[in-house]
C-alpha atoms as a PDB file:
ATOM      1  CA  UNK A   1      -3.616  -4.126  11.478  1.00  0.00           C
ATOM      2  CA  UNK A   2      -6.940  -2.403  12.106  1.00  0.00           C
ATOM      3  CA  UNK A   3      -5.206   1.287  11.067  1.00  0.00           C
ATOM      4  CA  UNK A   4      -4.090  -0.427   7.680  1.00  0.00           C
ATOM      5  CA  UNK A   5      -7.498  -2.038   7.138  1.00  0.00           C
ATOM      6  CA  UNK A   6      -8.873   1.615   8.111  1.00  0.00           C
ATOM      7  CA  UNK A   7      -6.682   3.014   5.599  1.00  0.00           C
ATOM      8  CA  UNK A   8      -7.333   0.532   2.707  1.00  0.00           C
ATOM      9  CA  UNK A   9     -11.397   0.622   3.308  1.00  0.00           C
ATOM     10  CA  UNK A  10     -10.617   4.798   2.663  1.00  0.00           C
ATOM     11  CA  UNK A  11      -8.464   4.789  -0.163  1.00  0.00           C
ATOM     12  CA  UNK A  12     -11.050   2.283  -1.788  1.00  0.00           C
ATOM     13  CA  UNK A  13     -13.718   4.874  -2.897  1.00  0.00           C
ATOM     14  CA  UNK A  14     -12.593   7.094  -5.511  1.00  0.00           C
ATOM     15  CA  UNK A  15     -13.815  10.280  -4.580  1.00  0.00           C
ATOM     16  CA  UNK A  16     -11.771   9.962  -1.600  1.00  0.00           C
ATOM     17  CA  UNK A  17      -8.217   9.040  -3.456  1.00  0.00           C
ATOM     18  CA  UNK A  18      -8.729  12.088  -4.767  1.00  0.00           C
ATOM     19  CA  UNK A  19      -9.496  14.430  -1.769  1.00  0.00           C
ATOM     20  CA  UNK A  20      -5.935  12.467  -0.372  1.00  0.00           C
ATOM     21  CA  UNK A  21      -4.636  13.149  -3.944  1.00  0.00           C
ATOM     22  CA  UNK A  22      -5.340  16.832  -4.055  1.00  0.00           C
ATOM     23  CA  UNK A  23      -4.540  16.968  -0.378  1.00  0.00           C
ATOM     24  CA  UNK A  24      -0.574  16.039  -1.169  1.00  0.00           C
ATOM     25  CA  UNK A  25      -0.549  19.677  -3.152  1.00  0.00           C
ATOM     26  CA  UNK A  26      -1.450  21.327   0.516  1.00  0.00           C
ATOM     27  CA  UNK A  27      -3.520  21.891   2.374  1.00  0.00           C
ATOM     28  CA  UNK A  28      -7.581  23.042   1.698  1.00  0.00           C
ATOM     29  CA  UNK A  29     -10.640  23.708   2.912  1.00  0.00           C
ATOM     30  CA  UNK A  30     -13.663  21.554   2.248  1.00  0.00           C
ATOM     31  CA  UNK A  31     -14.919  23.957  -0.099  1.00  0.00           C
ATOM     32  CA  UNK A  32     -12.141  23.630  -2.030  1.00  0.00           C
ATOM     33  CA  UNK A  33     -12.433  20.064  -2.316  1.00  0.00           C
ATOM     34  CA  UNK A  34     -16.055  19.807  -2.785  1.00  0.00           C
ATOM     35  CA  UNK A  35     -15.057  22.209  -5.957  1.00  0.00           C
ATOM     36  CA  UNK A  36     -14.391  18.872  -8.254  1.00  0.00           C
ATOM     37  CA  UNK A  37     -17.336  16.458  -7.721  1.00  0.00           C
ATOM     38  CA  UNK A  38     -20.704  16.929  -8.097  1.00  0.00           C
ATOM     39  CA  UNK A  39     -21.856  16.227  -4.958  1.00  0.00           C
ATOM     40  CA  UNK A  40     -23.165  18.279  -1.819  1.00  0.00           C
ATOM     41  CA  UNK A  41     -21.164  19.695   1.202  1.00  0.00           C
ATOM     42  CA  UNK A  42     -22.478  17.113   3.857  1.00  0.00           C
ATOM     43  CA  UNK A  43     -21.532  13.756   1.188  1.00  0.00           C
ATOM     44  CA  UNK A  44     -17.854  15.761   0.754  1.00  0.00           C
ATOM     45  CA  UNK A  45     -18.101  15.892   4.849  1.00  0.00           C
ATOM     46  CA  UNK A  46     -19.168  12.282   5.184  1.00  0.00           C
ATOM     47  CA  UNK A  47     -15.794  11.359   2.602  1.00  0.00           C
ATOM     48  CA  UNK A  48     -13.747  13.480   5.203  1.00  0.00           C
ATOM     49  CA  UNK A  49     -15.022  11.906   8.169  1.00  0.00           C
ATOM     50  CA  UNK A  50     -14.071   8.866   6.693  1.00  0.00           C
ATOM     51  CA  UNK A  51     -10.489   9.727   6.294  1.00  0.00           C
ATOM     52  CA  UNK A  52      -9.987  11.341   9.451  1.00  0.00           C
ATOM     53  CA  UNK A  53     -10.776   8.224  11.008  1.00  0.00           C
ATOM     54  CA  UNK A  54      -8.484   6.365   8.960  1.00  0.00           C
ATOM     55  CA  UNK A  55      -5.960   8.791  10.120  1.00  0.00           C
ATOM     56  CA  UNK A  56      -5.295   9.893   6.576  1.00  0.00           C
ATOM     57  CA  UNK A  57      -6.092  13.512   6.773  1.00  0.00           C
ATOM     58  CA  UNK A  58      -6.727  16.068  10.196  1.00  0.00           C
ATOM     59  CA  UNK A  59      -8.912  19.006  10.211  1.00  0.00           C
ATOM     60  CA  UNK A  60      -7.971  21.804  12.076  1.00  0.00           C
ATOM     61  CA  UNK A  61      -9.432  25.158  12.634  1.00  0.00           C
ATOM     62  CA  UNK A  62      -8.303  29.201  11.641  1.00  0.00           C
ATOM     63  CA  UNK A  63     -10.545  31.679  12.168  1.00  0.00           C
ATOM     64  CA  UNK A  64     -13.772  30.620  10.442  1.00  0.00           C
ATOM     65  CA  UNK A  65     -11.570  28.673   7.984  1.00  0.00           C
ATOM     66  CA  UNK A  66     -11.517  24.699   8.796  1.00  0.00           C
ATOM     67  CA  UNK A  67      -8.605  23.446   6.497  1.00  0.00           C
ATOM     68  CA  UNK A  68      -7.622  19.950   5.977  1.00  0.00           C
ATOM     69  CA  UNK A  69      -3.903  19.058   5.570  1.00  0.00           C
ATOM     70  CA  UNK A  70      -2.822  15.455   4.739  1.00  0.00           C
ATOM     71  CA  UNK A  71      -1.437  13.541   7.371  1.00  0.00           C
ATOM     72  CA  UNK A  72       2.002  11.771   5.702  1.00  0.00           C
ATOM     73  CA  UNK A  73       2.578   9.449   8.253  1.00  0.00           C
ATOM     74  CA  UNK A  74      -1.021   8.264   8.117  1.00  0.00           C
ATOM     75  CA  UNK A  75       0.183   6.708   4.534  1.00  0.00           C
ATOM     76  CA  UNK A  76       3.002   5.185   6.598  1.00  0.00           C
ATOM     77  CA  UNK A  77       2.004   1.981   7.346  1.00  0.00           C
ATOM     78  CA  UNK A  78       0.860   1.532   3.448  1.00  0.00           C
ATOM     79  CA  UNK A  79       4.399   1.973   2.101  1.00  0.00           C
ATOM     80  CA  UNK A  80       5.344  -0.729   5.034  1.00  0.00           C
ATOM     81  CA  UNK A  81       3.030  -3.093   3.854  1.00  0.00           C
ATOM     82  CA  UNK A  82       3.470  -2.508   0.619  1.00  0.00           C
ATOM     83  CA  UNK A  83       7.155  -2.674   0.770  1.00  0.00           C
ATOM     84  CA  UNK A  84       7.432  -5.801   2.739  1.00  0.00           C
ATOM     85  CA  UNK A  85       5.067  -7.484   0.371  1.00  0.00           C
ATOM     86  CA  UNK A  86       6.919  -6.285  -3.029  1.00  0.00           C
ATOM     87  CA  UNK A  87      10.029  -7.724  -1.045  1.00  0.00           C
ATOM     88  CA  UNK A  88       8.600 -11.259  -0.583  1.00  0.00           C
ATOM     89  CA  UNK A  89       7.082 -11.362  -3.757  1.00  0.00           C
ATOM     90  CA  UNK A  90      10.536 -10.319  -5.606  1.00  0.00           C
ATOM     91  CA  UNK A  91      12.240 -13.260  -2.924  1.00  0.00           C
ATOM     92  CA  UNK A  92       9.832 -16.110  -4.234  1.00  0.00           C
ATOM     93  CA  UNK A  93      10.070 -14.844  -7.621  1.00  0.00           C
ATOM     94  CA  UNK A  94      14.058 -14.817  -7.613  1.00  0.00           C
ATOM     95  CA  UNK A  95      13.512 -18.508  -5.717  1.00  0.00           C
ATOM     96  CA  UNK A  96      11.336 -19.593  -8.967  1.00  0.00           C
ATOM     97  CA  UNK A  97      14.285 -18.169 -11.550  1.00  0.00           C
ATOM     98  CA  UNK A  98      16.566 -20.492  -9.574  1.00  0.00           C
ATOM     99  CA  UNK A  99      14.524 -23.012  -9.829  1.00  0.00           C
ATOM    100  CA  UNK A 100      13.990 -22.600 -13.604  1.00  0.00           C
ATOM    101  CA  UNK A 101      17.645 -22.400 -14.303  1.00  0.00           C
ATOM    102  CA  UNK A 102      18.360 -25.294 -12.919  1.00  0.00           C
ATOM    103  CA  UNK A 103      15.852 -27.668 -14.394  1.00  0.00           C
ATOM    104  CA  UNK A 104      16.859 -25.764 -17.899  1.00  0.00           C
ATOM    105  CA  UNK A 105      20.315 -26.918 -16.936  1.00  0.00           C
ATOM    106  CA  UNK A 106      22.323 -29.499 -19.342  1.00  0.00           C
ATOM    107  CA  UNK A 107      22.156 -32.380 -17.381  1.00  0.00           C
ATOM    108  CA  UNK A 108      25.703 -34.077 -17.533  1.00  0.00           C
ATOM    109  CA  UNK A 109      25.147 -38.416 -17.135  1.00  0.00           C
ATOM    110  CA  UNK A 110      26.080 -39.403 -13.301  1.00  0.00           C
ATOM    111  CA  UNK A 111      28.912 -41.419 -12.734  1.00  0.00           C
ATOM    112  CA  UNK A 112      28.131 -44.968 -11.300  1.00  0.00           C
ATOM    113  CA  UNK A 113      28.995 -44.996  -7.766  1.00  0.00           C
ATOM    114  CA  UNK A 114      31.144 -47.690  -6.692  1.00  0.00           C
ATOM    115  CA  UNK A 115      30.126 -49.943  -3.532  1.00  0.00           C
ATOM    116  CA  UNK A 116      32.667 -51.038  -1.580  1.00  0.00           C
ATOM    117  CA  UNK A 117      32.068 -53.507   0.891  1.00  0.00           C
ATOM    118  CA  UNK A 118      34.037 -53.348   3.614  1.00  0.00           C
ATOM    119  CA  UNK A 119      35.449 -56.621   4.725  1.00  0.00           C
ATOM    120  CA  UNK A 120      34.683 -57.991   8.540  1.00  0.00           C
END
């Protein structure tokens, strides 16, 4: 659970949605992704530090380049949460239309049971 919490406490600044978001088009180097915001190298840095750790993007190294690539299966356990939650939401919601239906029901009048006493 710690990765997901990672992963949510990344995606939960803006500026860093975005670096994922332009990440999913390929890969880049962090000049290329400072291009967008108006802020400086080392705050673009900080942002990629950040997802790194979350295990969101990776960094690796050519030449003097340093491009970042998104990591896919970083988003992984998202979609699994995500997924499992849609699927017990849709479950309780599917429970509540059953419900619903059947206090909408016509009600038809019960027939009287009759007691029989059994004789000793």
């Amino acid at each position: 659970m710690r990765s997901l919490d990672a992963t949510f406490s990344a995606l939960a600044d803006p500026t860093r949605r975005a670096i994922v978001s332009r990440l999913a088009a390929g890969e880049a180097t962090v000049i290329e992704l400072a291009e967008p915001f108006a802020i400086s190298l080392p705050a673009i840095s900080r942002h990629l530090k950040v997802l790194e750790h979350a295990g969101l993007i990776e960094r690796g190294r050519d030449a003097q380049r340093r491009p970042c690539r998104l990591r896919t299966e970083g988003l992984a356990d998202v979609s699994a949460w995500a997924d499992h939650t849609r699927r017990a939401w849709e479950q309780r919601f599917d429970r509540l239309d059953d419900y619903l239906r059947e206090l909408q029901a016509p009600t038809t009048p019960t027939k009287a049971k009759k007691h029989v006493r059994k004789q000793r």
